[in-house]
PDB file of N, CA and C in Angstrom:
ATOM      1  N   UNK A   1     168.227 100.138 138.080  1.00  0.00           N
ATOM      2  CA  UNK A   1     168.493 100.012 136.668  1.00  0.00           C
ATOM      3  C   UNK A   1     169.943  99.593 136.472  1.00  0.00           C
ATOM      4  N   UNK A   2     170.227  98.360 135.320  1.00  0.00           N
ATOM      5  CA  UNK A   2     171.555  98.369 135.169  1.00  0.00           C
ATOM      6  C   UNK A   2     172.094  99.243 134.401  1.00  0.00           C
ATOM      7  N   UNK A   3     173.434  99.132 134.239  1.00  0.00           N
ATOM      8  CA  UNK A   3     174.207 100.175 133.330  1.00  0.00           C
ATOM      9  C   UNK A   3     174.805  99.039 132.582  1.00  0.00           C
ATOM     10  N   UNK A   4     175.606 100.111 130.782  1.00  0.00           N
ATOM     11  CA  UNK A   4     176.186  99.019 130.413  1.00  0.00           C
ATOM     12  C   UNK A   4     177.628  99.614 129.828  1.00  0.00           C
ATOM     13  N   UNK A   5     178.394  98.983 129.700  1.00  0.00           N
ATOM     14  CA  UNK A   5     179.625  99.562 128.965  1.00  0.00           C
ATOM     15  C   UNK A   5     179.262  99.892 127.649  1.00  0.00           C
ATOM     16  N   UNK A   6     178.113  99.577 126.835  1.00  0.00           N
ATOM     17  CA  UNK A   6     177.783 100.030 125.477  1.00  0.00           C
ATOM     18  C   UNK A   6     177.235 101.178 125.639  1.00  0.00           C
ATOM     19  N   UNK A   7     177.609 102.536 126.350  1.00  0.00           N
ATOM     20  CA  UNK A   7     175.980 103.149 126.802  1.00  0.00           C
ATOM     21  C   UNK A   7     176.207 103.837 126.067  1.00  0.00           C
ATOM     22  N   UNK A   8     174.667 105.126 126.084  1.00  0.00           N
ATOM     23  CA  UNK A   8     173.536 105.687 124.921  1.00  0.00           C
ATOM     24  C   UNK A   8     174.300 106.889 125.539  1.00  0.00           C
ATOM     25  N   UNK A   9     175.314 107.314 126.200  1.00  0.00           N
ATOM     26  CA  UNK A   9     175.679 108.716 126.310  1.00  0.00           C
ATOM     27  C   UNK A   9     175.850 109.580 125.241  1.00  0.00           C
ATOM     28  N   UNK A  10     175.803 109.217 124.265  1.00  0.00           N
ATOM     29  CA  UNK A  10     175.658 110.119 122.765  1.00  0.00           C
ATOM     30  C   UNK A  10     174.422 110.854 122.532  1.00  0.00           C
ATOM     31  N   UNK A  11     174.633 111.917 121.917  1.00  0.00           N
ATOM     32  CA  UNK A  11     173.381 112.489 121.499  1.00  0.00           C
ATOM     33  C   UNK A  11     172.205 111.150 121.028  1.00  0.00           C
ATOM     34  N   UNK A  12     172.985 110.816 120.449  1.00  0.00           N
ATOM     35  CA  UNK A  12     171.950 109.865 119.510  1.00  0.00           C
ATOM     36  C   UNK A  12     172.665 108.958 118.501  1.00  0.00           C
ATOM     37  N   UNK A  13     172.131 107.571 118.863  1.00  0.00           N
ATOM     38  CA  UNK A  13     173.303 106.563 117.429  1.00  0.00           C
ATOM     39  C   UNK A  13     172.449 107.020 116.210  1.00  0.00           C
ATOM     40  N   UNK A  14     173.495 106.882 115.333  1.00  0.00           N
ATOM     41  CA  UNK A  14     173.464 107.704 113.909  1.00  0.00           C
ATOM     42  C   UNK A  14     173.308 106.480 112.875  1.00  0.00           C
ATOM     43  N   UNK A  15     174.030 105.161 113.459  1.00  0.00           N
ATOM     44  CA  UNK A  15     173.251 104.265 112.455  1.00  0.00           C
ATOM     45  C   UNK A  15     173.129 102.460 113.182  1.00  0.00           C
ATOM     46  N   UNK A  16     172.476 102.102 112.677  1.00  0.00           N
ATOM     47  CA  UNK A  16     172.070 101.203 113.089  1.00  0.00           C
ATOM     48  C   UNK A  16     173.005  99.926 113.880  1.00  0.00           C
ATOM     49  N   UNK A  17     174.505  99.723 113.127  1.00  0.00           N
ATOM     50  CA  UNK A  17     174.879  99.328 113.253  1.00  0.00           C
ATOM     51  C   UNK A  17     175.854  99.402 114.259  1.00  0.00           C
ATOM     52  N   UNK A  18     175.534 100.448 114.949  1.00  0.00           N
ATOM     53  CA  UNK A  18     176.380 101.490 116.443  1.00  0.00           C
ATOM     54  C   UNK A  18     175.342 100.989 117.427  1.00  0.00           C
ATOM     55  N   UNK A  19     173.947 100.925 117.124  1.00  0.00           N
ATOM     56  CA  UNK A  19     172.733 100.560 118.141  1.00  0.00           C
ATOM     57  C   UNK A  19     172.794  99.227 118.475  1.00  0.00           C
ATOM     58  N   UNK A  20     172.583  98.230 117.909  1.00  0.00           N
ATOM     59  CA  UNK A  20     172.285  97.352 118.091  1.00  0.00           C
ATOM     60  C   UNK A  20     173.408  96.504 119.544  1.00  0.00           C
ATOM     61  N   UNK A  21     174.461  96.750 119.109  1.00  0.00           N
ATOM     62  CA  UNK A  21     175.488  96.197 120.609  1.00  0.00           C
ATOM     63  C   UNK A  21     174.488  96.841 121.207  1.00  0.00           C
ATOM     64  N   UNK A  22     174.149  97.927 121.743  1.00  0.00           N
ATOM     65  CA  UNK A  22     173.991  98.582 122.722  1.00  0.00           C
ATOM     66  C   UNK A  22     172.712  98.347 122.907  1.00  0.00           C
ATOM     67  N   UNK A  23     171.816  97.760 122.316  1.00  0.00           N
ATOM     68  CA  UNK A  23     170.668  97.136 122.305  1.00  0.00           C
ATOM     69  C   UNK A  23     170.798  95.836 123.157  1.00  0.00           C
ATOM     70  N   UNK A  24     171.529  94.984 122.267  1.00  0.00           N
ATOM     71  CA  UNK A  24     171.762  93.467 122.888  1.00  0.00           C
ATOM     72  C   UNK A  24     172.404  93.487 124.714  1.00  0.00           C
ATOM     73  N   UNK A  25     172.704  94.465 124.824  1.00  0.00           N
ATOM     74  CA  UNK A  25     173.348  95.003 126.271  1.00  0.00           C
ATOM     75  C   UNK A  25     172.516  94.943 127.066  1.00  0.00           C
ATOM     76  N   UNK A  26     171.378  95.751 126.550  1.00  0.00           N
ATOM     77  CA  UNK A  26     170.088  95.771 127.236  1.00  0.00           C
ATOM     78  C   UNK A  26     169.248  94.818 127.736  1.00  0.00           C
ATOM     79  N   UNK A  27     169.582  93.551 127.230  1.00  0.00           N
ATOM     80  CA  UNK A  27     169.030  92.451 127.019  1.00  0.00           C
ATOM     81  C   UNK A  27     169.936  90.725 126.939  1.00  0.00           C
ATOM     82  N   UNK A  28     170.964  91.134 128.245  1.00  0.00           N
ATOM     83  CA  UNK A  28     171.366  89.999 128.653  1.00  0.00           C
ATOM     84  C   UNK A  28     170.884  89.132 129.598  1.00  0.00           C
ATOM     85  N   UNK A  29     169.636  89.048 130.137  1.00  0.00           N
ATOM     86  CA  UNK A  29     168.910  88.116 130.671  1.00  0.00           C
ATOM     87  C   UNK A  29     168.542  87.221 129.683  1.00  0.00           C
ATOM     88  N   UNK A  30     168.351  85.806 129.803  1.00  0.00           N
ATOM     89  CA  UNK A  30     167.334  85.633 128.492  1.00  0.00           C
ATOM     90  C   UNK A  30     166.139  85.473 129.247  1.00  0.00           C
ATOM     91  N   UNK A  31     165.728  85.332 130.645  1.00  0.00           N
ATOM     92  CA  UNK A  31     164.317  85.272 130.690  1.00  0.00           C
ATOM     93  C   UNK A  31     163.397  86.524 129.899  1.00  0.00           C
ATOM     94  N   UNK A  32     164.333  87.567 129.469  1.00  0.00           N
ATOM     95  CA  UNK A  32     164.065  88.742 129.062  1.00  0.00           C
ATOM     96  C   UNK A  32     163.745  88.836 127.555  1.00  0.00           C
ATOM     97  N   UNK A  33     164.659  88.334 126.823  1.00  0.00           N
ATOM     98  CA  UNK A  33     164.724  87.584 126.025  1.00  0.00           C
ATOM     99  C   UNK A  33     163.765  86.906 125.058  1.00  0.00           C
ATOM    100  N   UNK A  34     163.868  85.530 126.094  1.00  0.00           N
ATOM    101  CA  UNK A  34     162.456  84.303 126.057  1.00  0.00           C
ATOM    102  C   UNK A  34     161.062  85.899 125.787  1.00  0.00           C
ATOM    103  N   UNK A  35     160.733  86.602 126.569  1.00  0.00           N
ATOM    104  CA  UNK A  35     160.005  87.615 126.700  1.00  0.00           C
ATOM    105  C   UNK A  35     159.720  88.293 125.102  1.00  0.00           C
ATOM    106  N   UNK A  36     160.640  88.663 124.846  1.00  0.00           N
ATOM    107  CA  UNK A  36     160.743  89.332 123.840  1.00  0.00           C
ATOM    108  C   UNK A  36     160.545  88.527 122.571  1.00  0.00           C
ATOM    109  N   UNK A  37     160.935  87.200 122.643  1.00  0.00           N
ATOM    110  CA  UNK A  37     160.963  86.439 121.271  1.00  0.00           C
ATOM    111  C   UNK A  37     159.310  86.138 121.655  1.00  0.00           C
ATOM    112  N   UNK A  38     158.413  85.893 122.426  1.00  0.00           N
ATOM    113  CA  UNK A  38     157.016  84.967 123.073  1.00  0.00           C
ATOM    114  C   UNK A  38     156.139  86.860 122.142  1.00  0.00           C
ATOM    115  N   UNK A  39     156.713  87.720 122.488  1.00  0.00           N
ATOM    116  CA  UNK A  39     155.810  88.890 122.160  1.00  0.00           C
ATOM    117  C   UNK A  39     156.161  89.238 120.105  1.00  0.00           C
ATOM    118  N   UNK A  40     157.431  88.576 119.835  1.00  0.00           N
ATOM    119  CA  UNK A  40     156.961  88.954 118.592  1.00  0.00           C
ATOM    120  C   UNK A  40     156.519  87.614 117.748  1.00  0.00           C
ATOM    121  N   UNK A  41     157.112  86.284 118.632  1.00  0.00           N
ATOM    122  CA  UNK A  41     155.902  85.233 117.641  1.00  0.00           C
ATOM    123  C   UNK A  41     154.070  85.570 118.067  1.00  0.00           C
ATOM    124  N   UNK A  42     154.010  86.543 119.239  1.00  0.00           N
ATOM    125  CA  UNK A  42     152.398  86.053 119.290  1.00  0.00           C
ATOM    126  C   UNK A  42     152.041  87.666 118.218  1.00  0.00           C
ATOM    127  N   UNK A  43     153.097  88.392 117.820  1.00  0.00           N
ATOM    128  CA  UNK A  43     152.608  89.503 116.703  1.00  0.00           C
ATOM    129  C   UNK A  43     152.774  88.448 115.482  1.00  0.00           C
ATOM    130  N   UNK A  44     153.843  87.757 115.147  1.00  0.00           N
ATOM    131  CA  UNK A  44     153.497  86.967 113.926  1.00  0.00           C
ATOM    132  C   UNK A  44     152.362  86.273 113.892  1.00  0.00           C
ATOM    133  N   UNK A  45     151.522  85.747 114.718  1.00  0.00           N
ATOM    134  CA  UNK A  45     150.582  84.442 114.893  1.00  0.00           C
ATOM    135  C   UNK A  45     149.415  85.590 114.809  1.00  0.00           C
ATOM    136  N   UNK A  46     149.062  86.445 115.028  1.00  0.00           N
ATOM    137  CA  UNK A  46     148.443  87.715 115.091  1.00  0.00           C
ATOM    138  C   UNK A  46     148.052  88.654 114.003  1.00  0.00           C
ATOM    139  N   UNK A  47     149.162  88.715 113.058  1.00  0.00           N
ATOM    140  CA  UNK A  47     148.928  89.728 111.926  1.00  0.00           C
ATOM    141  C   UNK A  47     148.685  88.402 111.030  1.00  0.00           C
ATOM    142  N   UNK A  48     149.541  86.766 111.113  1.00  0.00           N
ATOM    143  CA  UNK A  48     148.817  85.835 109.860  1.00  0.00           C
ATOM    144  C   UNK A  48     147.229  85.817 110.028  1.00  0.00           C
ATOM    145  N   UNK A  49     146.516  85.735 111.642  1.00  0.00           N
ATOM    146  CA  UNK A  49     145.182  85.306 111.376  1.00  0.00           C
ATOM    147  C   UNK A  49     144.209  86.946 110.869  1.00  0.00           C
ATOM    148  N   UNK A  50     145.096  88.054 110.989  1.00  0.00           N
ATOM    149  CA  UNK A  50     144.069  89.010 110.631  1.00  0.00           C
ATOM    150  C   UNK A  50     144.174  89.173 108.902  1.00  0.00           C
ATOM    151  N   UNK A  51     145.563  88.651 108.206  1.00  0.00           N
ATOM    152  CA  UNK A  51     145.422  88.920 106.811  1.00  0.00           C
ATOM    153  C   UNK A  51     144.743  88.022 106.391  1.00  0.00           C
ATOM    154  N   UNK A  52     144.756  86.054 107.232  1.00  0.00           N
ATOM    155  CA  UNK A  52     143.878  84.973 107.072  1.00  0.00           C
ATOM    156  C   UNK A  52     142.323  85.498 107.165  1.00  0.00           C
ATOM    157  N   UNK A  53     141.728  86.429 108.002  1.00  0.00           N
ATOM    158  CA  UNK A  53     140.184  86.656 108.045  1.00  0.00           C
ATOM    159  C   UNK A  53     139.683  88.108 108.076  1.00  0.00           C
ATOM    160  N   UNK A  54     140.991  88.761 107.599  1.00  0.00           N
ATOM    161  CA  UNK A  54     140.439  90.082 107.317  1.00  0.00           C
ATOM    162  C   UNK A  54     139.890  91.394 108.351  1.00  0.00           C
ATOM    163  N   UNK A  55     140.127  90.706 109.435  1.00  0.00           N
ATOM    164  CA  UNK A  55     139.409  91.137 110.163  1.00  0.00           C
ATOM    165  C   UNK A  55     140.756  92.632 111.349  1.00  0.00           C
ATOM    166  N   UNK A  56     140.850  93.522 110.441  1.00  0.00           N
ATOM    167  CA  UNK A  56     141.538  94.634 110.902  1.00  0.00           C
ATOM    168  C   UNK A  56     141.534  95.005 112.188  1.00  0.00           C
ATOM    169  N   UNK A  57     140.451  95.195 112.448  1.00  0.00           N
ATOM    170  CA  UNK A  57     139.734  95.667 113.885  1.00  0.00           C
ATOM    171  C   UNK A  57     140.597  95.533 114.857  1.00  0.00           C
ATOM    172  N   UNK A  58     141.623  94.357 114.854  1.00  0.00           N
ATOM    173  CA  UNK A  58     142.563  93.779 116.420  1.00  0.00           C
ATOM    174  C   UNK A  58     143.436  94.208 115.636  1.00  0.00           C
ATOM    175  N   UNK A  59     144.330  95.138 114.676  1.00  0.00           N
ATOM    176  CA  UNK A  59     145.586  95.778 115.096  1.00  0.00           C
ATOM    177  C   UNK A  59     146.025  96.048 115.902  1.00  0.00           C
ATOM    178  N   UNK A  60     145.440  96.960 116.858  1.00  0.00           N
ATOM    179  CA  UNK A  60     145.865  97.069 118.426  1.00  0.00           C
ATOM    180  C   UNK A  60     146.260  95.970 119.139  1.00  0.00           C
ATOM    181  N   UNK A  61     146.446  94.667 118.907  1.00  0.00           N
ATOM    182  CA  UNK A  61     146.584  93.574 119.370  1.00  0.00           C
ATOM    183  C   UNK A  61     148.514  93.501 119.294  1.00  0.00           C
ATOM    184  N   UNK A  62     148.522  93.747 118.266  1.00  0.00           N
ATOM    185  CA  UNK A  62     150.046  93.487 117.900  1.00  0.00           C
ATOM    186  C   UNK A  62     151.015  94.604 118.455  1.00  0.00           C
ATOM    187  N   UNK A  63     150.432  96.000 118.931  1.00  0.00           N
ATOM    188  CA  UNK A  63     151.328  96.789 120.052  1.00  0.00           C
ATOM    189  C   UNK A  63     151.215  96.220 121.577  1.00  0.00           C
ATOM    190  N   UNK A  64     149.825  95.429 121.744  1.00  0.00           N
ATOM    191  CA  UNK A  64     149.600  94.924 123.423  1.00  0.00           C
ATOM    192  C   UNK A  64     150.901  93.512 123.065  1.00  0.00           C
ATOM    193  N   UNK A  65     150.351  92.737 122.240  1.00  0.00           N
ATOM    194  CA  UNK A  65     151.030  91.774 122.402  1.00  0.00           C
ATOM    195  C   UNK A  65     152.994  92.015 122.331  1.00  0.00           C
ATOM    196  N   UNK A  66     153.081  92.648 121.354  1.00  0.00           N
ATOM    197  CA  UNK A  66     154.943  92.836 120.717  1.00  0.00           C
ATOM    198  C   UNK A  66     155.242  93.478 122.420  1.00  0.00           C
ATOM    199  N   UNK A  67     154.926  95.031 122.285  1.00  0.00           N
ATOM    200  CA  UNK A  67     155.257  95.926 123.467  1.00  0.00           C
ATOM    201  C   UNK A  67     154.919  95.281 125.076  1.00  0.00           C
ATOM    202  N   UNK A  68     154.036  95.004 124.662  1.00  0.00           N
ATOM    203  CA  UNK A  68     153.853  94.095 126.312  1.00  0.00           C
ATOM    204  C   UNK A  68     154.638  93.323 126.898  1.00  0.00           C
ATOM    205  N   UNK A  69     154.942  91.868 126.390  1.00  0.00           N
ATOM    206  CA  UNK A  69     155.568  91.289 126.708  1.00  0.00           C
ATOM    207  C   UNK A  69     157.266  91.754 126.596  1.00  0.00           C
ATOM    208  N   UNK A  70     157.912  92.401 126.016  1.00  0.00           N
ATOM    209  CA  UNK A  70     158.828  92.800 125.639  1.00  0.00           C
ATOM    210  C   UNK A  70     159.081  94.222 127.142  1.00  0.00           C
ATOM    211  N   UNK A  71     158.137  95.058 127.380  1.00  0.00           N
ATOM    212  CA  UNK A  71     158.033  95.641 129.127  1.00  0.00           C
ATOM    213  C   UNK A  71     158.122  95.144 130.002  1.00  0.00           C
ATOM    214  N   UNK A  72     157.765  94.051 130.306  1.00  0.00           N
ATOM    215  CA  UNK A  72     157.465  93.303 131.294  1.00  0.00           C
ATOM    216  C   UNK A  72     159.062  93.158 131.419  1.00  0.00           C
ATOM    217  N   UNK A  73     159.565  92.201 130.521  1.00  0.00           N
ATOM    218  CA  UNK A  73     160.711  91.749 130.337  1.00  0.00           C
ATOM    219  C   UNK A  73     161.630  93.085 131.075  1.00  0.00           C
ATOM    220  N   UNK A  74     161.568  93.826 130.575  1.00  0.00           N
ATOM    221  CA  UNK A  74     162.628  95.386 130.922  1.00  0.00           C
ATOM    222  C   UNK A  74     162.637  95.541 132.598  1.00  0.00           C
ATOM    223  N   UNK A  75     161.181  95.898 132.797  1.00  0.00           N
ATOM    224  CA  UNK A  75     160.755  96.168 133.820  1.00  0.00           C
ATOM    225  C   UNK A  75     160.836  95.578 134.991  1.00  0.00           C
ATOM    226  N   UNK A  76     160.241  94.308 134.741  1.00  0.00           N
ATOM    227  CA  UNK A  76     160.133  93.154 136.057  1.00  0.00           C
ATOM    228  C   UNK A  76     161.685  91.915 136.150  1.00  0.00           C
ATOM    229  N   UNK A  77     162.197  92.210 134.799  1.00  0.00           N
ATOM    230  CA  UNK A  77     163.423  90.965 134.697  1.00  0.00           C
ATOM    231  C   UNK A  77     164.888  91.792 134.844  1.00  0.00           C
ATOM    232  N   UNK A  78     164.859  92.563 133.539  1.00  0.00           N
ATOM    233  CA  UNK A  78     165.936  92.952 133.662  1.00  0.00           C
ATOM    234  C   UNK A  78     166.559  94.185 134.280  1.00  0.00           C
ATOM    235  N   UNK A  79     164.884  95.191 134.685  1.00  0.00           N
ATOM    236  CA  UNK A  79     165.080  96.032 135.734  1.00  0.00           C
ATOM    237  C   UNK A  79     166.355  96.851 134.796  1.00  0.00           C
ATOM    238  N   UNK A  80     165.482  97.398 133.822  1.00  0.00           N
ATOM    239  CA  UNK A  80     166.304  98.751 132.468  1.00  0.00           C
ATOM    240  C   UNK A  80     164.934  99.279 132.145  1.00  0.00           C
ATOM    241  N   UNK A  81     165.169 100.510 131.477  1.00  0.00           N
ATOM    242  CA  UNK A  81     164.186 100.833 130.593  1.00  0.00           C
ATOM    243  C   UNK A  81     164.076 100.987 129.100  1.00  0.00           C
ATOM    244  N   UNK A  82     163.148 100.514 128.796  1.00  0.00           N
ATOM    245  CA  UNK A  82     163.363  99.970 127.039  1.00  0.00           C
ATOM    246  C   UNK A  82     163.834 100.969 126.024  1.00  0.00           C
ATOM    247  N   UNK A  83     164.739 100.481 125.275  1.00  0.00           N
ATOM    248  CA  UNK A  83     165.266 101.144 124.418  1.00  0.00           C
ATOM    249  C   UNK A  83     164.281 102.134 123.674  1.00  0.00           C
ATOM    250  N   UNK A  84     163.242 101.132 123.200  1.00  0.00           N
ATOM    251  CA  UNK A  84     161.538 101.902 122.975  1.00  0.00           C
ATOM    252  C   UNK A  84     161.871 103.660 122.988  1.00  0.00           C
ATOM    253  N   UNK A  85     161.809 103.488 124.072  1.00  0.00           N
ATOM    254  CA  UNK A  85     161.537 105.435 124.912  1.00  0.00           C
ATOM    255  C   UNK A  85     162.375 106.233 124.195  1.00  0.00           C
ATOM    256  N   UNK A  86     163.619 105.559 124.178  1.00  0.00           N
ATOM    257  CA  UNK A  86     164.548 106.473 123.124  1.00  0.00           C
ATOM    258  C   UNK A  86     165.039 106.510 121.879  1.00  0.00           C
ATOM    259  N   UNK A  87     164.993 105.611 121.524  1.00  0.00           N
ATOM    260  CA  UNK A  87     165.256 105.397 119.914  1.00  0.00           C
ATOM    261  C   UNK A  87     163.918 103.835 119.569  1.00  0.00           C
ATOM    262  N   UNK A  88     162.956 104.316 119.135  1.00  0.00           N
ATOM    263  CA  UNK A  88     161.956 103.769 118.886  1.00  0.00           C
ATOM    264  C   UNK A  88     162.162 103.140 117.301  1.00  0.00           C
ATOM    265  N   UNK A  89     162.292 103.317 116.254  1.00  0.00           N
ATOM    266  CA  UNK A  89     162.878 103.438 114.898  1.00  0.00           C
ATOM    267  C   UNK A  89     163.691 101.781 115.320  1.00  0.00           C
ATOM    268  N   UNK A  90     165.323 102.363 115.508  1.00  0.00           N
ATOM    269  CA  UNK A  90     166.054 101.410 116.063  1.00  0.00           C
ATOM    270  C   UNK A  90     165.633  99.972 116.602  1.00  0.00           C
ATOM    271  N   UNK A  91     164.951 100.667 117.819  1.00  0.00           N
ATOM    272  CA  UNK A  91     164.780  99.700 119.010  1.00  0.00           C
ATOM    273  C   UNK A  91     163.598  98.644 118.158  1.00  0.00           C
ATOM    274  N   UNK A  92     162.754  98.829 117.155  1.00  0.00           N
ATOM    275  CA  UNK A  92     161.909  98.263 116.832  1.00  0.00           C
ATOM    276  C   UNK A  92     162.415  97.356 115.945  1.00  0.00           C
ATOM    277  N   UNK A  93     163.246  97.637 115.366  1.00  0.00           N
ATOM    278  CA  UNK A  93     164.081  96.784 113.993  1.00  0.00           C
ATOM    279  C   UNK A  93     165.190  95.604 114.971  1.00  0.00           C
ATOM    280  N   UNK A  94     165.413  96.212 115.898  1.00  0.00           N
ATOM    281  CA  UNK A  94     166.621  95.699 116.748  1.00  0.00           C
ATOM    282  C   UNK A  94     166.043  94.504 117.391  1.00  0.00           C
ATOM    283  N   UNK A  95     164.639  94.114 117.678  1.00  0.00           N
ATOM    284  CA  UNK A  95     163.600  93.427 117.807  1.00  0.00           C
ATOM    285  C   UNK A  95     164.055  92.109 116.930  1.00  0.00           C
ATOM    286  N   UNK A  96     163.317  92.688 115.910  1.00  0.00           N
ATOM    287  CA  UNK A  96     163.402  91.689 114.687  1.00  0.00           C
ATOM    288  C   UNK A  96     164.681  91.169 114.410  1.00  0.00           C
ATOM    289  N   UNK A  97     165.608  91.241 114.313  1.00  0.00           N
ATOM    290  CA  UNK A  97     167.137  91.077 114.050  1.00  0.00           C
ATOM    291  C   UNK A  97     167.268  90.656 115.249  1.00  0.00           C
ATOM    292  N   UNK A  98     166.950  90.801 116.916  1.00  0.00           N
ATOM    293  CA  UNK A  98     167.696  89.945 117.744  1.00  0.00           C
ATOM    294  C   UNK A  98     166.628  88.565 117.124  1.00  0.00           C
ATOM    295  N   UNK A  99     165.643  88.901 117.159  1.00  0.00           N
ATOM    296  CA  UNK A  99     164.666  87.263 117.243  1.00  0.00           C
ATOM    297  C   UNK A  99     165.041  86.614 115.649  1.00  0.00           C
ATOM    298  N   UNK A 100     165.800  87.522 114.391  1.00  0.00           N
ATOM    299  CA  UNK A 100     166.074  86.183 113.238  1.00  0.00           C
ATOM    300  C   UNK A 100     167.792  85.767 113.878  1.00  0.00           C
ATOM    301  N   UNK A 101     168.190  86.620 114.830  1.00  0.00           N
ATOM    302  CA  UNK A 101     169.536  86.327 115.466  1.00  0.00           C
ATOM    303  C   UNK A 101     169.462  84.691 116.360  1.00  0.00           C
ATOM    304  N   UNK A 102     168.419  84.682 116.815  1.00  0.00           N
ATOM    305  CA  UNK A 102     168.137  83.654 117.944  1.00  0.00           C
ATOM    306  C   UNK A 102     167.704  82.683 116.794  1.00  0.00           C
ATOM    307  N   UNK A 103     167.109  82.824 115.828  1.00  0.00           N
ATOM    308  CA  UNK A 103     166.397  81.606 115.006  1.00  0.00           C
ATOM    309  C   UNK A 103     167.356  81.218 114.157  1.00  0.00           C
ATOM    310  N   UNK A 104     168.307  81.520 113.971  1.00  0.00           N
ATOM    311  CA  UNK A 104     169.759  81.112 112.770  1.00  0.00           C
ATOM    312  C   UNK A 104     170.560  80.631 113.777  1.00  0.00           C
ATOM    313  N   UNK A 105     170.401  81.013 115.433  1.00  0.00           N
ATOM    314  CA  UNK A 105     171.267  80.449 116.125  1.00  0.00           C
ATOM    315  C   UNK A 105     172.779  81.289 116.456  1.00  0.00           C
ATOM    316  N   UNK A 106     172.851  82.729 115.693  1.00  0.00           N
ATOM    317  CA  UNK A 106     173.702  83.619 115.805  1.00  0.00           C
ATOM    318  C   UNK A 106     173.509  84.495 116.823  1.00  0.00           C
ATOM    319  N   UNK A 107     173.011  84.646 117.308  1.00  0.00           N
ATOM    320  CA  UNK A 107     172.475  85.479 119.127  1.00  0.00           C
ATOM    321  C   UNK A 107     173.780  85.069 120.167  1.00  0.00           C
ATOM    322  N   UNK A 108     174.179  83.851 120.277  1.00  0.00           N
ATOM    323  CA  UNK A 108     174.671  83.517 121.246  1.00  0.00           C
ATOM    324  C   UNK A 108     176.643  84.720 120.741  1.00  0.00           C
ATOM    325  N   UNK A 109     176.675  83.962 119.334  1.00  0.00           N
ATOM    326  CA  UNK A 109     178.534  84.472 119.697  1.00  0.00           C
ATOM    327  C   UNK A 109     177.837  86.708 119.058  1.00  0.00           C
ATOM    328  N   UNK A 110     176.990  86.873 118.882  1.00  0.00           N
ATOM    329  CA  UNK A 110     176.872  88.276 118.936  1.00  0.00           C
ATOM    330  C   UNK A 110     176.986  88.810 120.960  1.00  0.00           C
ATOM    331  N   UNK A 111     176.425  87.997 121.312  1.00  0.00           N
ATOM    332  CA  UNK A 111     175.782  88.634 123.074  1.00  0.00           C
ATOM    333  C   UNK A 111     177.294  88.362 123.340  1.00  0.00           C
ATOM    334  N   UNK A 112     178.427  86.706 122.828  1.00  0.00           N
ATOM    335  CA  UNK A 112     179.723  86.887 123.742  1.00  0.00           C
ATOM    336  C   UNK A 112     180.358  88.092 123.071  1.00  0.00           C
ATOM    337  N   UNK A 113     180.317  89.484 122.387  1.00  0.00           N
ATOM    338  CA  UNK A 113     180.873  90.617 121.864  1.00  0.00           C
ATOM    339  C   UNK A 113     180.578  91.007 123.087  1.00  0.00           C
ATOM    340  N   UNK A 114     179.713  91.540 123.373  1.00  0.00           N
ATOM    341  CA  UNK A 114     179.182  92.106 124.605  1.00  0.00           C
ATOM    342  C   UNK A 114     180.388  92.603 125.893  1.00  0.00           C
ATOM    343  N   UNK A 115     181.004  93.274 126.627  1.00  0.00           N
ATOM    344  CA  UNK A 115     182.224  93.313 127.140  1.00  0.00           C
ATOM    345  C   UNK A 115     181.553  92.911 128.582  1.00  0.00           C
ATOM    346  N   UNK A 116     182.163  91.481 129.483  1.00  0.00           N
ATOM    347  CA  UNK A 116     181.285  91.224 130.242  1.00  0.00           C
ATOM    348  C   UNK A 116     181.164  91.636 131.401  1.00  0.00           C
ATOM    349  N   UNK A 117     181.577  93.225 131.609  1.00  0.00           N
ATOM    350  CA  UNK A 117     181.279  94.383 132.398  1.00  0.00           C
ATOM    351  C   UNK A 117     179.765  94.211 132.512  1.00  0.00           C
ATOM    352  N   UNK A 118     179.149  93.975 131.656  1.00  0.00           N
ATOM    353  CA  UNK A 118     177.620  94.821 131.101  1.00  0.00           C
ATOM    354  C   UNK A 118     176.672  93.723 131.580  1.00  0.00           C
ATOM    355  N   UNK A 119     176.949  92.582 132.544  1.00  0.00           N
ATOM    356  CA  UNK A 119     176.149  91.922 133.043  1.00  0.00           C
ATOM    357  C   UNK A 119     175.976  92.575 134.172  1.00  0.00           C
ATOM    358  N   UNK A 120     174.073  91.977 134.452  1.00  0.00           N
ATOM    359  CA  UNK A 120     173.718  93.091 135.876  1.00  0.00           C
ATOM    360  C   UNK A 120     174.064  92.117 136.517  1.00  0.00           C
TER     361      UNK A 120
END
């Protein structure tokens, strides 16, 4: 597992805006990344065709698809364990905000904050 200079040695971040560095830390690979953005467009492409046909039944689709690909990433790439486990709340919003971070094109000078200790 890597370590990072942002680390979670605190009881617990208290607001969001303390998490998220320490999120993006987590997630300086981008094959990891790529991972993570592929698992929440296939939850967007996922929840449009179930409000498109109504068809509820595959909710469960959008924890295999988001969480899945987004493990893999942890597990097999960046060799951490997902923020998920410990601050779930956070880690889920922190999601969304890295992937509108990457789509505005602001991802890149947020990750150079990053102190570049915190590469594995």
């Amino acid at each position: 597992m890597t370590s990072s200079p942002v680390t979670d040695n605190r009881q617990k971040f208290t607001t969001f805006a303390e998490f998220y560095p320490y999120y993006l830390s987590e997630h300086q690979l981008p094959a990891c990344r790529l991972l993570h953005y592929l698992g929440s467009s296939l939850v967007l492409a996922l929840l449009g065709f179930m409000l498109w046909s109504g068809q509820w039944q595959w909710w469960w689709t959008l924890l295999v698809a988001g969480y899945g690909c987004a493990w893999i990433g942890h597990f097999f790439i960046e060799h951490n364990r997902p923020a998920t486990f410990k601050y779930p709340f956070f880690s889920l919003a922190a999601d969304w905000v890295m992937f509108k971070d990457m789509l505005t094109g602001q991802l890149a000078a947020k990750l150079a904050k990053i102190p570049a200790s915190s590469a594995p």
